[in-house]
PDB file of N, CA and C in Angstrom:
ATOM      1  N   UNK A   1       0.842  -1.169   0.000  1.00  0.00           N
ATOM      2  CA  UNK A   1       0.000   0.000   0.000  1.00  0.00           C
ATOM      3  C   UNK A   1       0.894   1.241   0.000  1.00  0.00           C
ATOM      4  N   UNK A   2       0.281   2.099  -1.155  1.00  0.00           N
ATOM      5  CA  UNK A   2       1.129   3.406  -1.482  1.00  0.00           C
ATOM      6  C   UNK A   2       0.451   4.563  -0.555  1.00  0.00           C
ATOM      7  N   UNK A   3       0.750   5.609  -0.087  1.00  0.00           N
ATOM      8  CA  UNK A   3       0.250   6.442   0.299  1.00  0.00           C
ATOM      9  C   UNK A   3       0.497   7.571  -0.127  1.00  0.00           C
ATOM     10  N   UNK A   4       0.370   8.697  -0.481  1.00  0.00           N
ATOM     11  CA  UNK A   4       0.948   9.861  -1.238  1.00  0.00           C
ATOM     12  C   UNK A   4       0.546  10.740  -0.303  1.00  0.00           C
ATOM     13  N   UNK A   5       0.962  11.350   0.767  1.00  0.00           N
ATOM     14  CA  UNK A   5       0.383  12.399   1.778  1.00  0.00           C
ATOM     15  C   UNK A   5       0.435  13.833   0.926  1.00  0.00           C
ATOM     16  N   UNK A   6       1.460  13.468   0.436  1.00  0.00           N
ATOM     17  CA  UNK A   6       1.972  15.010  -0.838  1.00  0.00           C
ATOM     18  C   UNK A   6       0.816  15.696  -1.842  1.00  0.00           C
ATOM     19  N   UNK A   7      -0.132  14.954  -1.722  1.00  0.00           N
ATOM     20  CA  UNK A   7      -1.156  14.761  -2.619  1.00  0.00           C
ATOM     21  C   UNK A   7      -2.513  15.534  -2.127  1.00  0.00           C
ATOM     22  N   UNK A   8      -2.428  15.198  -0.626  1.00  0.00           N
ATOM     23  CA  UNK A   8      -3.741  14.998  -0.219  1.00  0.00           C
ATOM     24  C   UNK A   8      -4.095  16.042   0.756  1.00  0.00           C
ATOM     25  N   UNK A   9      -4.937  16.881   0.417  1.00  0.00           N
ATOM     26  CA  UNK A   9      -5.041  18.305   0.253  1.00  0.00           C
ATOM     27  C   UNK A   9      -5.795  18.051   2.228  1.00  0.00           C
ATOM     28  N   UNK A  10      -5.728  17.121   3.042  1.00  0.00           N
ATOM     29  CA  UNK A  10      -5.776  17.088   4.137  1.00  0.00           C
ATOM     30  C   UNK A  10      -6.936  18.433   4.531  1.00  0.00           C
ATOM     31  N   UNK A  11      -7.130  18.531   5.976  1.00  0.00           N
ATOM     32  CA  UNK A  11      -8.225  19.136   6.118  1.00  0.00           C
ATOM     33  C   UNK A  11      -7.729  20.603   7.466  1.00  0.00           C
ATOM     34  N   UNK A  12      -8.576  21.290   7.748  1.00  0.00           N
ATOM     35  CA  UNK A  12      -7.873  22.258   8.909  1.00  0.00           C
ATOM     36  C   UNK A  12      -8.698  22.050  10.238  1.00  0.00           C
ATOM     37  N   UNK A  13      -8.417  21.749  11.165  1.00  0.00           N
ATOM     38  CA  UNK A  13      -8.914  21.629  12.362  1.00  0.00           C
ATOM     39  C   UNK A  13      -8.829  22.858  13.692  1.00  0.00           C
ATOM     40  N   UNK A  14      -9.540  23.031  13.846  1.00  0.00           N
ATOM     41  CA  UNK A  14      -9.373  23.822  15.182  1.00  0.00           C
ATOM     42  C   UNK A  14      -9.440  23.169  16.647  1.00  0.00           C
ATOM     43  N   UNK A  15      -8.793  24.114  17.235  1.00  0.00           N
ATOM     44  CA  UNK A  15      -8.910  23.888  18.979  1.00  0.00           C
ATOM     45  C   UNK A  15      -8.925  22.454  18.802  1.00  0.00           C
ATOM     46  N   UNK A  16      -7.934  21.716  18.635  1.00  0.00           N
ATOM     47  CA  UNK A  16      -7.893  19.909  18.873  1.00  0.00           C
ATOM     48  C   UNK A  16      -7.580  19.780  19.863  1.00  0.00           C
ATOM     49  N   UNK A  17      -8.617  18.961  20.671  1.00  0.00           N
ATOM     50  CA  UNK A  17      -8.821  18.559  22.174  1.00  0.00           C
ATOM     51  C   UNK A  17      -8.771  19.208  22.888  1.00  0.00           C
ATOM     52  N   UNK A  18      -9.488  20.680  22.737  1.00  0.00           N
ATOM     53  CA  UNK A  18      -9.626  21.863  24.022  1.00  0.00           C
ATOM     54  C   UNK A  18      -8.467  22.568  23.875  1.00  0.00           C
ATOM     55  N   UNK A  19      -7.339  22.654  22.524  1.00  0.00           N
ATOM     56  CA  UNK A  19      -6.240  23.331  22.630  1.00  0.00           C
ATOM     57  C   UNK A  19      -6.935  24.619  21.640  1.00  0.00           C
ATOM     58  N   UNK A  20      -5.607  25.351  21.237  1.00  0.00           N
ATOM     59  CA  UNK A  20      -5.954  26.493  20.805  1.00  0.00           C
ATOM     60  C   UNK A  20      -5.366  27.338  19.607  1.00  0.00           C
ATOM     61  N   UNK A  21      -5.813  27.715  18.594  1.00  0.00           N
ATOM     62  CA  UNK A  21      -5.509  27.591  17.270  1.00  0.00           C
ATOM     63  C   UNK A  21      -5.164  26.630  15.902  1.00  0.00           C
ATOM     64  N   UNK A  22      -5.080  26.485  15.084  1.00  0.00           N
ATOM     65  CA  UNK A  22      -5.487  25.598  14.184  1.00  0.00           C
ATOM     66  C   UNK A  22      -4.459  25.106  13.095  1.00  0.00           C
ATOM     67  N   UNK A  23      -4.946  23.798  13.406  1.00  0.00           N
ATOM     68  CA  UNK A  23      -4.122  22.886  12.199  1.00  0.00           C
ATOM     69  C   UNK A  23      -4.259  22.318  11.338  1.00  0.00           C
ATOM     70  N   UNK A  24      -3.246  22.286  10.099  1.00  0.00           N
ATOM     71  CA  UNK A  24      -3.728  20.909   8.618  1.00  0.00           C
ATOM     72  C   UNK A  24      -3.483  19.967   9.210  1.00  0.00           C
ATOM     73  N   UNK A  25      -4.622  18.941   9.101  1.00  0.00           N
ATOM     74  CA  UNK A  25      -4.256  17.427   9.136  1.00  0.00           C
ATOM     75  C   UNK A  25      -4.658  16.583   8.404  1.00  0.00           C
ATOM     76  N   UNK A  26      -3.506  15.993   8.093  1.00  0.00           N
ATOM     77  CA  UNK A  26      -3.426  14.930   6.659  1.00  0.00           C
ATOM     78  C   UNK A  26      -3.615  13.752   7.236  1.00  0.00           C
ATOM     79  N   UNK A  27      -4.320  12.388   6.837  1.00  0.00           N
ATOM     80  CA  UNK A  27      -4.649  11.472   7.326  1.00  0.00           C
ATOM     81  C   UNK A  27      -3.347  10.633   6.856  1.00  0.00           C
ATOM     82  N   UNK A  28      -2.341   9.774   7.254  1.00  0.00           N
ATOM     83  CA  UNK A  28      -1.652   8.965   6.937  1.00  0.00           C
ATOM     84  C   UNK A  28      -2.441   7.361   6.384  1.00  0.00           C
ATOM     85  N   UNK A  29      -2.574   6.958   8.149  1.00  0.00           N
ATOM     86  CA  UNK A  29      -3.317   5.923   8.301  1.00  0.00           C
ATOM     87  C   UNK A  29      -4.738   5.557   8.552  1.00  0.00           C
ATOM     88  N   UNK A  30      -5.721   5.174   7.846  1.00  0.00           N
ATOM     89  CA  UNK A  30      -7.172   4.991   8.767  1.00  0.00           C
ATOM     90  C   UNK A  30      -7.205   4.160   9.602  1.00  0.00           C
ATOM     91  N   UNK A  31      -8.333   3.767  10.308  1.00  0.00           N
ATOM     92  CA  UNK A  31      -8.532   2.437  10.620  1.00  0.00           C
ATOM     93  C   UNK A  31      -8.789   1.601   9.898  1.00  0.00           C
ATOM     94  N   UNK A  32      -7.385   0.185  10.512  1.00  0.00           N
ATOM     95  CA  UNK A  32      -8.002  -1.061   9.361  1.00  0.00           C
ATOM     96  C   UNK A  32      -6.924  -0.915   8.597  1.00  0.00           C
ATOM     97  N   UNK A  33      -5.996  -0.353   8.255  1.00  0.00           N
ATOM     98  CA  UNK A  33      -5.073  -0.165   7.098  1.00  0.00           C
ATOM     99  C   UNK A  33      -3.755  -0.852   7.825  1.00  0.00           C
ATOM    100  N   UNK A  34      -3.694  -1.074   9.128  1.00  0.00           N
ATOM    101  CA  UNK A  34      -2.121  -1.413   9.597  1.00  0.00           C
ATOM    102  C   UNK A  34      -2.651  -1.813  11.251  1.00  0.00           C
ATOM    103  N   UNK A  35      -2.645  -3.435  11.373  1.00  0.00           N
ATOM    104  CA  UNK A  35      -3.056  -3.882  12.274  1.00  0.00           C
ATOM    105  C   UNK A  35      -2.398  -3.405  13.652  1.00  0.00           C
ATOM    106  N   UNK A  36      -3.632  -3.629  14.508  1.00  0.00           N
ATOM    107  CA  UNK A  36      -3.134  -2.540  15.533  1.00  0.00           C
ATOM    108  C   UNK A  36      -2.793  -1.257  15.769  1.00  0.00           C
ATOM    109  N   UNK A  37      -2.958  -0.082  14.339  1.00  0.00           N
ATOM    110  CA  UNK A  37      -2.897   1.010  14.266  1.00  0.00           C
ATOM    111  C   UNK A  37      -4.754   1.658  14.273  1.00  0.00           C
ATOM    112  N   UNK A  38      -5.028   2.591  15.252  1.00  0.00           N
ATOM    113  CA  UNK A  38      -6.025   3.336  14.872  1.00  0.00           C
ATOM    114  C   UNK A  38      -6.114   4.168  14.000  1.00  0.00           C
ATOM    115  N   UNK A  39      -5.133   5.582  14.296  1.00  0.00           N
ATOM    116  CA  UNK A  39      -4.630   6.283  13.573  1.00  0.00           C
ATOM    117  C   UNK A  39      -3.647   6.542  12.998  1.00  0.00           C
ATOM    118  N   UNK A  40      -2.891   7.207  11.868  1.00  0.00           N
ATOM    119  CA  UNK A  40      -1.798   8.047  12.103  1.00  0.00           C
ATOM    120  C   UNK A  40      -2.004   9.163  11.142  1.00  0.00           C
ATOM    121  N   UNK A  41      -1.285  10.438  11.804  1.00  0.00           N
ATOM    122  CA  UNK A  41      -2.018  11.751  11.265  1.00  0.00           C
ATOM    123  C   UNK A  41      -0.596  12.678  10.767  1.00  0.00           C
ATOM    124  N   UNK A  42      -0.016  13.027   9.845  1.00  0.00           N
ATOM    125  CA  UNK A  42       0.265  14.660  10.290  1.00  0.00           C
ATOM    126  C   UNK A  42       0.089  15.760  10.228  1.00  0.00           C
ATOM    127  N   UNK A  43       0.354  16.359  11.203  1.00  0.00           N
ATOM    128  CA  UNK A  43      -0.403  17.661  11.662  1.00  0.00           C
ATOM    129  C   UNK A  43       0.926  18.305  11.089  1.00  0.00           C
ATOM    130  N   UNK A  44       0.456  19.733  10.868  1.00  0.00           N
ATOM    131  CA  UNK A  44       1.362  21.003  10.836  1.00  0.00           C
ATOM    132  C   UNK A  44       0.106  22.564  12.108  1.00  0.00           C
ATOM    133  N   UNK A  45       0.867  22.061  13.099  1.00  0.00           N
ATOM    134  CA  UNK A  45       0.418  22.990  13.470  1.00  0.00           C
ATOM    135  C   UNK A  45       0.542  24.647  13.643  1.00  0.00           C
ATOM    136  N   UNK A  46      -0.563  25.733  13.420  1.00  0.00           N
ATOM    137  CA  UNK A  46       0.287  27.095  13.271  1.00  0.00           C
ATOM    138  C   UNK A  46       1.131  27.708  14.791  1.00  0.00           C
ATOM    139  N   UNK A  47       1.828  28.411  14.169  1.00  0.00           N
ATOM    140  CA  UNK A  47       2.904  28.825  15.308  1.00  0.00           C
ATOM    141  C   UNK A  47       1.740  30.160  16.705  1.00  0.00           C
ATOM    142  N   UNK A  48       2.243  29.471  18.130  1.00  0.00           N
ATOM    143  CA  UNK A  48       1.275  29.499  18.770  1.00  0.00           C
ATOM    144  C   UNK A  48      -0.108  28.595  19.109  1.00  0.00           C
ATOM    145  N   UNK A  49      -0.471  27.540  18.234  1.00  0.00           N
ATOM    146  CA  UNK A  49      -1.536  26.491  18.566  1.00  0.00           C
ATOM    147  C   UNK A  49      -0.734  25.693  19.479  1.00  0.00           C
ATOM    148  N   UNK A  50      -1.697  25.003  19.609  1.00  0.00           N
ATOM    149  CA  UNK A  50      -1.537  24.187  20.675  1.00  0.00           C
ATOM    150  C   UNK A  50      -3.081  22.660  20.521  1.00  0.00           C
ATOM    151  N   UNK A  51      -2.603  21.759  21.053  1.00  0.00           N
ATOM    152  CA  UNK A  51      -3.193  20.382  21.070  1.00  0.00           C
ATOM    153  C   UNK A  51      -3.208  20.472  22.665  1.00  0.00           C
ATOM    154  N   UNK A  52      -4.735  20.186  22.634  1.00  0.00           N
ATOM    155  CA  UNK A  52      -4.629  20.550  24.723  1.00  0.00           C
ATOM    156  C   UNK A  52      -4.732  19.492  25.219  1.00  0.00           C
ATOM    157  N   UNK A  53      -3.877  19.286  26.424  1.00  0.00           N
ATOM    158  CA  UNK A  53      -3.736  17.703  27.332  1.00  0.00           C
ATOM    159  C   UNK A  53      -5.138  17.097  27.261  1.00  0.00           C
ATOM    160  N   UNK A  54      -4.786  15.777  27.110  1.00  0.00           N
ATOM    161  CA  UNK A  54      -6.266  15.133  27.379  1.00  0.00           C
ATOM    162  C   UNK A  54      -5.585  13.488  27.601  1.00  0.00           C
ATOM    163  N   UNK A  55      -6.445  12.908  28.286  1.00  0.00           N
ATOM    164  CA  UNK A  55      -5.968  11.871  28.846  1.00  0.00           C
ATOM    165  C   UNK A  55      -6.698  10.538  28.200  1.00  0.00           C
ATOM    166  N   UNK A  56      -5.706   8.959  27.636  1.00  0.00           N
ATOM    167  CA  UNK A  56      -5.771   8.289  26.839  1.00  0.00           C
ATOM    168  C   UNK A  56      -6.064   7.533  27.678  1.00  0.00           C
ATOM    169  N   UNK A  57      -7.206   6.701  27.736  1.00  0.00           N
ATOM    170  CA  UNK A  57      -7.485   5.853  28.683  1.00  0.00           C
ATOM    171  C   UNK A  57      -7.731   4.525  28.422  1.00  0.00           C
ATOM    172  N   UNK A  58      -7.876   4.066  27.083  1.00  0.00           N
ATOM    173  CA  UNK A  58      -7.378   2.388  26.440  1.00  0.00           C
ATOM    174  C   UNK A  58      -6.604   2.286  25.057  1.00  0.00           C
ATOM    175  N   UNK A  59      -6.072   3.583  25.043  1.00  0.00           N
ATOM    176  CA  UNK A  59      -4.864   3.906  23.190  1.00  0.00           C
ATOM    177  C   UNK A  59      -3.866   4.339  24.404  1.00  0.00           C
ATOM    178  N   UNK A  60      -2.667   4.006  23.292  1.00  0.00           N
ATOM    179  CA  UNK A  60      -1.433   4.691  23.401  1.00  0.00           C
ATOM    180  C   UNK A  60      -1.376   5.559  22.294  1.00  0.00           C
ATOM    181  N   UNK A  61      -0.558   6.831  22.163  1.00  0.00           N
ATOM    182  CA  UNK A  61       0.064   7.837  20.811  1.00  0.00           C
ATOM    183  C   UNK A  61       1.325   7.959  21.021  1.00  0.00           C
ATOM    184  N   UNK A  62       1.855   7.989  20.095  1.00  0.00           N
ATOM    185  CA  UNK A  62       3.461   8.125  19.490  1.00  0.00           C
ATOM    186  C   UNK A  62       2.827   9.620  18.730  1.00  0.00           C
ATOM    187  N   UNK A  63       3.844  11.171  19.811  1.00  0.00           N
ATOM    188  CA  UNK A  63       3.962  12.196  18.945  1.00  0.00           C
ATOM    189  C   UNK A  63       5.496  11.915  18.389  1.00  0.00           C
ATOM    190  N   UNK A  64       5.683  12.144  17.314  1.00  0.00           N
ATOM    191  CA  UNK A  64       7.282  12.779  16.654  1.00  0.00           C
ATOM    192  C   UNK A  64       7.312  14.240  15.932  1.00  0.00           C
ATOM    193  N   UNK A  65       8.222  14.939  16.573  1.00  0.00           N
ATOM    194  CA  UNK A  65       8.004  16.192  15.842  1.00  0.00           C
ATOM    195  C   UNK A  65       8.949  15.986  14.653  1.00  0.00           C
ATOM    196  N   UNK A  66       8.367  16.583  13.666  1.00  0.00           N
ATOM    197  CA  UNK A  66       9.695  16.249  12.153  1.00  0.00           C
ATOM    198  C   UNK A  66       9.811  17.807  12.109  1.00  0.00           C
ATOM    199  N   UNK A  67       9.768  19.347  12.843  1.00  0.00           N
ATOM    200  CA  UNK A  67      10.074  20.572  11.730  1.00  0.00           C
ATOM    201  C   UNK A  67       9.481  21.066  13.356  1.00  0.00           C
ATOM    202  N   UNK A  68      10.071  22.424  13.440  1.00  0.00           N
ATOM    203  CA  UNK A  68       9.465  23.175  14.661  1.00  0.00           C
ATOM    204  C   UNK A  68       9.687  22.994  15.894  1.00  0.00           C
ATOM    205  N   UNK A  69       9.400  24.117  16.749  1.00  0.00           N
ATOM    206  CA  UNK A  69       9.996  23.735  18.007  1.00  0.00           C
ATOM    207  C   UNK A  69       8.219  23.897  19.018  1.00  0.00           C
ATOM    208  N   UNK A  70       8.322  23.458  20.501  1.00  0.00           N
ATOM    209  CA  UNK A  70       7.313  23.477  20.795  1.00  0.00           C
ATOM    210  C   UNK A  70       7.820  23.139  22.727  1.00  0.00           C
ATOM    211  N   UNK A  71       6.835  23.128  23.404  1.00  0.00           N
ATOM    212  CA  UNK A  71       6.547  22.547  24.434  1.00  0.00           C
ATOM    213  C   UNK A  71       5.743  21.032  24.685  1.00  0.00           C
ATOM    214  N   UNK A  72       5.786  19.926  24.617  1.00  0.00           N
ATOM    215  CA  UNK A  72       5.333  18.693  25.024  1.00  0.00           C
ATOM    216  C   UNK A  72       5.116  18.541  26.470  1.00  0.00           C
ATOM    217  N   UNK A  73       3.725  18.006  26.356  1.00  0.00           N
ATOM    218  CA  UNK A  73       3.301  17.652  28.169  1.00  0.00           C
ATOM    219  C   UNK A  73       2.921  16.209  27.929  1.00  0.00           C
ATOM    220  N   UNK A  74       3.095  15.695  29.290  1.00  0.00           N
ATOM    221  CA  UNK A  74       2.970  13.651  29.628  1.00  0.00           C
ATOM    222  C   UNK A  74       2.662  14.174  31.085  1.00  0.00           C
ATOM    223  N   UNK A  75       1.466  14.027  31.312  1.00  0.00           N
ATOM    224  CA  UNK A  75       0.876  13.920  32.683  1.00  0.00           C
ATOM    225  C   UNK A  75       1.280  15.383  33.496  1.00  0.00           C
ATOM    226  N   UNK A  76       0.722  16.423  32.509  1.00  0.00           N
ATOM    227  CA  UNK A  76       1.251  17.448  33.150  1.00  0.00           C
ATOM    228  C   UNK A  76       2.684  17.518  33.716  1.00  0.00           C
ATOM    229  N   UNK A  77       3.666  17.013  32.793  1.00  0.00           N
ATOM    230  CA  UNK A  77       5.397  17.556  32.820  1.00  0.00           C
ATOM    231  C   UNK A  77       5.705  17.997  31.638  1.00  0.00           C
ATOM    232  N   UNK A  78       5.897  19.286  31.701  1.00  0.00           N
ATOM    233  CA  UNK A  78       6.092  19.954  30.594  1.00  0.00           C
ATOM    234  C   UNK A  78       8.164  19.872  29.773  1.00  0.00           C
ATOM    235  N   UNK A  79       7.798  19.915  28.415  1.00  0.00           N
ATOM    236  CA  UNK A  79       9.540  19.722  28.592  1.00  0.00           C
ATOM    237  C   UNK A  79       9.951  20.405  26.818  1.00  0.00           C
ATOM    238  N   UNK A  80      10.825  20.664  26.966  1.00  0.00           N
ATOM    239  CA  UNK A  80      10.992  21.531  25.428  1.00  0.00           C
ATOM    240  C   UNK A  80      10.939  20.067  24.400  1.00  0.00           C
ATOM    241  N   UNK A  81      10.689  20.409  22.869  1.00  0.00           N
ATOM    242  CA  UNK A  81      10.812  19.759  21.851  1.00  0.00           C
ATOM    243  C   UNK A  81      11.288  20.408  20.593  1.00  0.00           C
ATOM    244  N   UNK A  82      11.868  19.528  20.029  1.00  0.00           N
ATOM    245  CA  UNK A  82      12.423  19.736  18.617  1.00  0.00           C
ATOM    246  C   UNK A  82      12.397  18.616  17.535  1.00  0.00           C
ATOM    247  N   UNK A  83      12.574  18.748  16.495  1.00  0.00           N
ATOM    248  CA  UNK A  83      12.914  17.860  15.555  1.00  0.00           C
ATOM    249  C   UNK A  83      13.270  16.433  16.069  1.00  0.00           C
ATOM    250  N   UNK A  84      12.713  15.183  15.726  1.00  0.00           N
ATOM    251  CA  UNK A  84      13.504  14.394  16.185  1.00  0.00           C
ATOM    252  C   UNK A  84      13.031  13.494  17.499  1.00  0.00           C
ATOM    253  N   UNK A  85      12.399  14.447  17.920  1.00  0.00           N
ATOM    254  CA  UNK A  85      11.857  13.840  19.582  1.00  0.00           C
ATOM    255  C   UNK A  85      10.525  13.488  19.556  1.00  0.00           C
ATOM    256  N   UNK A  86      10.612  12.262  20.126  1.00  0.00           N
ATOM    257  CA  UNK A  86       9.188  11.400  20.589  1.00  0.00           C
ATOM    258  C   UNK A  86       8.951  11.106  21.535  1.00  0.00           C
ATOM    259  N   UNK A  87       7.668  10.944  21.897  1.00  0.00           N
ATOM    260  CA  UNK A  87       7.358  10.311  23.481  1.00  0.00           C
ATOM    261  C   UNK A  87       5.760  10.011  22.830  1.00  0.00           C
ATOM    262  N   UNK A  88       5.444   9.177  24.134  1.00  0.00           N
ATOM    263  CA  UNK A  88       4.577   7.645  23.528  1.00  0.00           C
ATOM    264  C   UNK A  88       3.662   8.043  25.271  1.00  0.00           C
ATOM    265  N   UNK A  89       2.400   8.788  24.914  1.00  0.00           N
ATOM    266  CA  UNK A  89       1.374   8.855  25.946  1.00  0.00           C
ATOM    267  C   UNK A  89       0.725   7.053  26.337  1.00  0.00           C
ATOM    268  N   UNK A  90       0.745   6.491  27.055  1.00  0.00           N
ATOM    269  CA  UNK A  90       0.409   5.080  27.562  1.00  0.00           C
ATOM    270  C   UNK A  90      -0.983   5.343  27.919  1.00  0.00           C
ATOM    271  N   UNK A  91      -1.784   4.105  27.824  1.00  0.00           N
ATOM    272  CA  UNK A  91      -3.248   3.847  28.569  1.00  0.00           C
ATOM    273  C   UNK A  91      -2.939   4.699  29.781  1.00  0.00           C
ATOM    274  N   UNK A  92      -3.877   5.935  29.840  1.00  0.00           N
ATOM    275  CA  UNK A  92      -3.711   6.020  31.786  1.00  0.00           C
ATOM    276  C   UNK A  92      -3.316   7.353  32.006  1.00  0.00           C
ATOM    277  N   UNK A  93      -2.647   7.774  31.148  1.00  0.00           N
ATOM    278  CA  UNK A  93      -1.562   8.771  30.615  1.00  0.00           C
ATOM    279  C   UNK A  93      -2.303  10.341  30.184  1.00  0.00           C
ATOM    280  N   UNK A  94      -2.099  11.228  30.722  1.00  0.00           N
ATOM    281  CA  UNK A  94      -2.472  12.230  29.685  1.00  0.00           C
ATOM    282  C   UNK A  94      -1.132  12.755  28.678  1.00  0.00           C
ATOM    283  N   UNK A  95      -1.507  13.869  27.526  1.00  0.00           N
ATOM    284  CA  UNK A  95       0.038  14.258  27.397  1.00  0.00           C
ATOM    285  C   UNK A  95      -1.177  15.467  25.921  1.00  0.00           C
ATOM    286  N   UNK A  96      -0.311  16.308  25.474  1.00  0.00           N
ATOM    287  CA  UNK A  96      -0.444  18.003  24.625  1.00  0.00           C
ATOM    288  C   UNK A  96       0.645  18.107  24.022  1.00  0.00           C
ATOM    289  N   UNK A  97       0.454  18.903  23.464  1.00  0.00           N
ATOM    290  CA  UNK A  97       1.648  20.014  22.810  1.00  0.00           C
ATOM    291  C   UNK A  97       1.320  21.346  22.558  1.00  0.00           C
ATOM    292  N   UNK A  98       2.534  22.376  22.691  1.00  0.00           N
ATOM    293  CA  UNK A  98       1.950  23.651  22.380  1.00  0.00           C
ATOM    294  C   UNK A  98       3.238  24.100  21.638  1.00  0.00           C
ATOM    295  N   UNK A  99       3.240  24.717  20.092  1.00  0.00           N
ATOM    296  CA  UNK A  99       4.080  24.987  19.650  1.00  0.00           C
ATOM    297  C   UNK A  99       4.388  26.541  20.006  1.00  0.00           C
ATOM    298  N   UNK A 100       5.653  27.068  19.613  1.00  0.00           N
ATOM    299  CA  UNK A 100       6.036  27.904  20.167  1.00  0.00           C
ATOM    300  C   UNK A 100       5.884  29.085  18.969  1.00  0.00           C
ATOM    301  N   UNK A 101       5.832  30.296  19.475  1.00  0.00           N
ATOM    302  CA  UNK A 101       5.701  31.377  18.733  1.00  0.00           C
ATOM    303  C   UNK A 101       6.400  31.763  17.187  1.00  0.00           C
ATOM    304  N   UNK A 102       6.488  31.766  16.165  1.00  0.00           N
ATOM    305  CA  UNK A 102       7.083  32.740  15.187  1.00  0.00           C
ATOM    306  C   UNK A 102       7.301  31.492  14.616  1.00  0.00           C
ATOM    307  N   UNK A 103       6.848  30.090  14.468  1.00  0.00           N
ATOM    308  CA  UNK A 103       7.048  29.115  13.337  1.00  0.00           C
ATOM    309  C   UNK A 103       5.951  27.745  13.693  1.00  0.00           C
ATOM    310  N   UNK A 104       5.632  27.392  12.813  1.00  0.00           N
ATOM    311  CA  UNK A 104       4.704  26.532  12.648  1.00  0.00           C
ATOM    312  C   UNK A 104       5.806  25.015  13.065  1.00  0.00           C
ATOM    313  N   UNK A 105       4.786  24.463  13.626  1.00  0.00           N
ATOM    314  CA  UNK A 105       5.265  22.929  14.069  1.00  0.00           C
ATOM    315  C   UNK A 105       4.623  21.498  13.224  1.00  0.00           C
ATOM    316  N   UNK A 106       5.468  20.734  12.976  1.00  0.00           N
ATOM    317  CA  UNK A 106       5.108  19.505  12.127  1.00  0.00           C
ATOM    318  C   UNK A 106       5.302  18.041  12.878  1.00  0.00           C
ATOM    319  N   UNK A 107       4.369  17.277  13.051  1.00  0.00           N
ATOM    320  CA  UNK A 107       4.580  16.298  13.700  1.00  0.00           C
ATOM    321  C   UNK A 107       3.921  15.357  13.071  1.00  0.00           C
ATOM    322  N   UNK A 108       4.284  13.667  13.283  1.00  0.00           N
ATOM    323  CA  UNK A 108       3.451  12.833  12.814  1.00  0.00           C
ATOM    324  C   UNK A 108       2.824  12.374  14.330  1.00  0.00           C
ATOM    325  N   UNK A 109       1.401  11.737  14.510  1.00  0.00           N
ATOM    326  CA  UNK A 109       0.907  11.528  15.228  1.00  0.00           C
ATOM    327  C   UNK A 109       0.627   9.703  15.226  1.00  0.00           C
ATOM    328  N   UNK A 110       0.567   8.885  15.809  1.00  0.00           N
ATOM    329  CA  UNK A 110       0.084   7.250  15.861  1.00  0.00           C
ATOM    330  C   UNK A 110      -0.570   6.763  17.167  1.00  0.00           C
ATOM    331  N   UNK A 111      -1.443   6.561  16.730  1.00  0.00           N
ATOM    332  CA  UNK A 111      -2.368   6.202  17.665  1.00  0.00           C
ATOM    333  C   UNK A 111      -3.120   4.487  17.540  1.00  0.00           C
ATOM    334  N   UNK A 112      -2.739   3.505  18.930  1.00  0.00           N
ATOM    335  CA  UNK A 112      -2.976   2.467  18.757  1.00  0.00           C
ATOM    336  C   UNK A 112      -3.913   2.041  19.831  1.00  0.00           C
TER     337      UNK A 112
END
């Protein structure tokens, strides 16, 4: 299975999960396409949005940021991010992001 994300004119979302300002999100994965995957998304979020904590209570998510810098929260611990860095919210778990001022943030999202 091919996927062409390059293609796919993805959609704009606001305030995702009680956060604040708005993002493209391109669908990677649906459900059903990659066993044991629910989702996987990437977002480009605008500089200043934010994805507001909310807590996963039978999924895990894998954020990776690929472009941008930001703040990442896991159970209310907040910690800088960049390019490169992942962390994996567990059943039980809350966890956000809030990108930081004067550049837009890019992340892929997976959700199982």
């Amino acid at each position: 299975m091919l996927k062409r994300t390059s293609t796919d004119p993805g959609e704009l979302r606001e305030a995702i999960r009680g956060g604040r300002g708005r993002a493209h999100w391109v669908e990677v994965l649906a459900p059903g396409e990659m066993t044991g995957v629910r989702a996987t998304a990437l977002l480009t979020l605008e500089p200043g949005a934010s994805i507001g904590e909310h807590q996963h209570t039978d999924t895990q998510e894998l954020y990776l940021v690929l472009e941008g810098t930001g703040i990442g929260v896991l159970d209310h611990e907040r910690f800088a991010v960049g390019p490169g860095d992942a962390w994996v919210c567990r059943a039980g778990q809350s966890h956000g992001l809030e990108v930081a001022a004067g550049a837009p943030l890019r992340l892929l999202a997976l959700l199982t």
